[in-house]
Protein backbone atom coordinates (compact mmCIF):
# COMPACT_ATOMS: atom_id res chain seq x y z
CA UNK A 1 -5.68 12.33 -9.78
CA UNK A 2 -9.09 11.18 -7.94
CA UNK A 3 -10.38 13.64 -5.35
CA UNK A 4 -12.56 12.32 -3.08
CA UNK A 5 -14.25 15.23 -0.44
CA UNK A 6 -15.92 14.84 2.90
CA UNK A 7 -17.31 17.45 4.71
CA UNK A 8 -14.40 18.92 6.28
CA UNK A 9 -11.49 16.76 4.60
CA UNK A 10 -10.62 15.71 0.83
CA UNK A 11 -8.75 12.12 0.52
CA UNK A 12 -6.43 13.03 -2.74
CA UNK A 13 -5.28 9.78 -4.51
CA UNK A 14 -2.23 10.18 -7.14
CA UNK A 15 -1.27 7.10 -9.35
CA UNK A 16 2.05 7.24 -11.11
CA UNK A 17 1.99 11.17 -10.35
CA UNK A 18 2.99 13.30 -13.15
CA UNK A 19 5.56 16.46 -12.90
CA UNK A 20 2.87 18.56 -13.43
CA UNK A 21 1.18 17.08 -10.16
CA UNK A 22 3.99 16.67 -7.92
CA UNK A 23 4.57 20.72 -8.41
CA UNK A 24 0.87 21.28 -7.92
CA UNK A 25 1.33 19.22 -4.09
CA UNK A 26 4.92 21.00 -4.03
CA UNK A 27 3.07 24.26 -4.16
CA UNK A 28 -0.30 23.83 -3.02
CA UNK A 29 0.86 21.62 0.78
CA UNK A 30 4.33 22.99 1.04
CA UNK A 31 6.02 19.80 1.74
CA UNK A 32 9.49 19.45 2.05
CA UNK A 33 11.42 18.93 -0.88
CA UNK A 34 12.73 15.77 -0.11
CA UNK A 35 9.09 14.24 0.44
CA UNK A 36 8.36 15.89 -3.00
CA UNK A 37 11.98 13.71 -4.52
CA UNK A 38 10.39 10.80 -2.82
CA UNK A 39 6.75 10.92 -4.34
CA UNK A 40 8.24 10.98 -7.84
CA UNK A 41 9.35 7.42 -7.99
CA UNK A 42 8.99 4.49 -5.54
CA UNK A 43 11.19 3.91 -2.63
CA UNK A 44 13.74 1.89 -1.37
CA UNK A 45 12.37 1.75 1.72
CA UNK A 46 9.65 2.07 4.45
CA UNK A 47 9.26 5.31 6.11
CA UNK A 48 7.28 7.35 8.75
CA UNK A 49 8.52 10.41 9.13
CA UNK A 50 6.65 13.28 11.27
CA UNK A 51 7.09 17.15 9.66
CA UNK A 52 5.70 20.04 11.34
CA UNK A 53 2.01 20.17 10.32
CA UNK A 54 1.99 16.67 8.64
CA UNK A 55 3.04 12.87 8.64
CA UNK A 56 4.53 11.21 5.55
CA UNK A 57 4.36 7.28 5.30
CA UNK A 58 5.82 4.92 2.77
CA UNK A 59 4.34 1.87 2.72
CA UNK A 60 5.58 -1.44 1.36
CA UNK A 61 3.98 -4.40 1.09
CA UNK A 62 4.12 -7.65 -1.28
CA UNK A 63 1.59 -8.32 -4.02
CA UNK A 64 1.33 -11.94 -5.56
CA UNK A 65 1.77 -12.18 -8.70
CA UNK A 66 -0.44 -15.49 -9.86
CA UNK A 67 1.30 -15.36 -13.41
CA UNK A 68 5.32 -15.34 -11.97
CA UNK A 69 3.69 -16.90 -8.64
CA UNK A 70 5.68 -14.49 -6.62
CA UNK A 71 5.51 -11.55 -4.73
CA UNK A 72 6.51 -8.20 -6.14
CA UNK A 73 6.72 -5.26 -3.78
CA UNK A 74 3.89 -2.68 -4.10
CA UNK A 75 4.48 1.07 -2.43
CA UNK A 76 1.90 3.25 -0.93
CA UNK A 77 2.93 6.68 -0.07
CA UNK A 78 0.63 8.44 2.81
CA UNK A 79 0.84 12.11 3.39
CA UNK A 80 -1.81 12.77 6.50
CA UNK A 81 -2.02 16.76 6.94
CA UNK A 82 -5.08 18.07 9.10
CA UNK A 83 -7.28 18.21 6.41
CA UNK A 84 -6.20 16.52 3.90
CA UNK A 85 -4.72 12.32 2.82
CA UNK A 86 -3.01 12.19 0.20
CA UNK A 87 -1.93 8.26 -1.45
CA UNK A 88 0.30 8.08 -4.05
CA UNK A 89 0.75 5.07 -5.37
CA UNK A 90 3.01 3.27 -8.34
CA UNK A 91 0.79 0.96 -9.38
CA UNK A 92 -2.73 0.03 -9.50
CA UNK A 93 -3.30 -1.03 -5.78
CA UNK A 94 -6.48 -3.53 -4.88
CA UNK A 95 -6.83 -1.42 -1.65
CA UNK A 96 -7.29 1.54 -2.91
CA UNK A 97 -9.82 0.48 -5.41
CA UNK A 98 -11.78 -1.35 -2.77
CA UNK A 99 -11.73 1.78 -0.88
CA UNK A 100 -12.86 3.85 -3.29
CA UNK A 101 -15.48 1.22 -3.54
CA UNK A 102 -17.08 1.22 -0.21
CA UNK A 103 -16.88 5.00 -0.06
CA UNK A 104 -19.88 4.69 -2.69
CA UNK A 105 -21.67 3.53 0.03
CA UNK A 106 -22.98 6.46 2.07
CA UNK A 107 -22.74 5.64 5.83
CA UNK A 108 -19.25 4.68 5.56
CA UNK A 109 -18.22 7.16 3.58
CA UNK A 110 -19.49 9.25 6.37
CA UNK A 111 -17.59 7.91 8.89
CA UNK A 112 -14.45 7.20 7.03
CA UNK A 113 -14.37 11.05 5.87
CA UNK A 114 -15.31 12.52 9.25
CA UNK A 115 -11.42 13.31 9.20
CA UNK A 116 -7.93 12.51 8.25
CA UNK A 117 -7.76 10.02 11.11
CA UNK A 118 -10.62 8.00 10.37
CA UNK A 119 -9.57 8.09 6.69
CA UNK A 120 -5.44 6.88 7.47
CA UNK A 121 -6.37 4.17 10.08
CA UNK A 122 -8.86 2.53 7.14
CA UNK A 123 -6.18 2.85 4.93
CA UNK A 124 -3.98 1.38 7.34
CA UNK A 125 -6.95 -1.43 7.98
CA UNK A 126 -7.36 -2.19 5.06
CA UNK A 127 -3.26 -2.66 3.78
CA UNK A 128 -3.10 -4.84 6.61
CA UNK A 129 -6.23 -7.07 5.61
CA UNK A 130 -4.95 -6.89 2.58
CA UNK A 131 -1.29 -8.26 4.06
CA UNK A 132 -3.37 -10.68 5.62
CA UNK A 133 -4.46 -12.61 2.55
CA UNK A 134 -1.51 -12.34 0.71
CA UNK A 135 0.06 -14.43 3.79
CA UNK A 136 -2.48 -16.87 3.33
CA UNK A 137 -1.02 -17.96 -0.08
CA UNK A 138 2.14 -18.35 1.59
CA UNK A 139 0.97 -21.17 4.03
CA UNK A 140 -1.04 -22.81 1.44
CA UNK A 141 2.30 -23.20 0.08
CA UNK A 142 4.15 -24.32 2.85
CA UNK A 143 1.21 -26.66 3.55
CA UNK A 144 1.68 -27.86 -0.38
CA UNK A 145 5.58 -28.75 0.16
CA UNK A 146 4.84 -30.63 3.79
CA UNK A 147 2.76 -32.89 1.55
CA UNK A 148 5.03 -33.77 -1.10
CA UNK A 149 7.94 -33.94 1.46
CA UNK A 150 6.83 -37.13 1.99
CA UNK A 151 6.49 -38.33 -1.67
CA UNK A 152 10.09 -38.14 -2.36
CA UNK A 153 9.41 -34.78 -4.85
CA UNK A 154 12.62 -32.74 -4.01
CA UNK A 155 13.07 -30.85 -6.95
CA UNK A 156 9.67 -29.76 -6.79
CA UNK A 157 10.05 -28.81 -3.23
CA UNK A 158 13.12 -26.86 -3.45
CA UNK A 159 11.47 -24.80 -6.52
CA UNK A 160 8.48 -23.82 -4.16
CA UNK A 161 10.84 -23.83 -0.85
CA UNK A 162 12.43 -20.81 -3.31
CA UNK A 163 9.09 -19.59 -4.47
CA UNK A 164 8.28 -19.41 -0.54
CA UNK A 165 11.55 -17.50 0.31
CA UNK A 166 11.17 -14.52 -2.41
CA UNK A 167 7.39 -13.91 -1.59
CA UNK A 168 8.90 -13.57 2.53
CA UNK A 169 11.69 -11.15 1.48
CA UNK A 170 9.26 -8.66 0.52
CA UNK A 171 7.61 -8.57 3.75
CA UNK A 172 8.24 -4.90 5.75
CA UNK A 173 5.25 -2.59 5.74
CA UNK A 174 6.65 -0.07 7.85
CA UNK A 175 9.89 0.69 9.23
């Protein structure tokens, strides 16, 4: 667990969170029990739900995969309470480590930790850029295949036309 504290708000980052975490959120926040069922293990699904005090946010998003050159979906859990963000995350997320990162760097640390909302919406800035470049691989692709469509390569282009189709499936950030 990284803590990371502001002046008046602390962005709380879990990877892979143990038992002995979840009860320590479970206690400590008071969330309700099915967000605490939720946390343990990644989701089937994107979420934004709004409880009395707090939202809860399950991000998914693909991550490409240079070795299996596909996408495999990535989670990011987001639990925004008036003082506190707390990530939670499955695996080791670029974002987050980016963040983490830049908040280093004094000024925006600053501003990014000047409350919750600053510190979701970069978050949410940043999953997005983030979304952004992993669509640029896709259209390199697509640009690849338009090529060899016209140098008579069809089982090559039907392996990447199915390369293309598994890193799309993937794609829903948010319900």
């Amino acid at each position: 667990m990284d803590v990371i504290k502001g002046k008046k708000i602390e962005w709380i980052d879990l990877f892979r969170p143990s038992e002995k975490e979840v009860e320590w959120l479970s206690k400590s926040f008071k969330f309700h029990p099915v967000i605490i069922k939720e946390i343990k293990d990644p989701s089937d699904h994107p979420l934004v739900e709004a409880y009395d005090g707090y939202l809860y946010l399950i991000c998914q998003f693909p991550a490409y995969d240079e070795t299996e050159k596909i996408s495999r979906r990535s989670e990011l859990d987001i639990l925004v309470t008036k003082d506190h963000v707390i990530t939670v995350s499955y695996e080791r997320l670029t974002i987050i480590e980016e963040l983490k990162t830049k908040l280093k760097e004094k000024d925006f640390k600053e501003k990014t930790l000047q409350d919750t909302l600053h510190l979701t919406y970069q978050i949410i800035r940043d999953l997005l850029d983030f979304n952004q470049r992993q669509l640029q691989h896709i259209e390199e692709k697509v640009e690849l295949i338009a090529e060899k469509l016209f140098k008579n390569q069809e089982q090559e282009i039907l392996r990447e036309i199915s390369y293309i189709k598994r890193d799309l499936s993937e794609y829903r950030i948010l319900p």
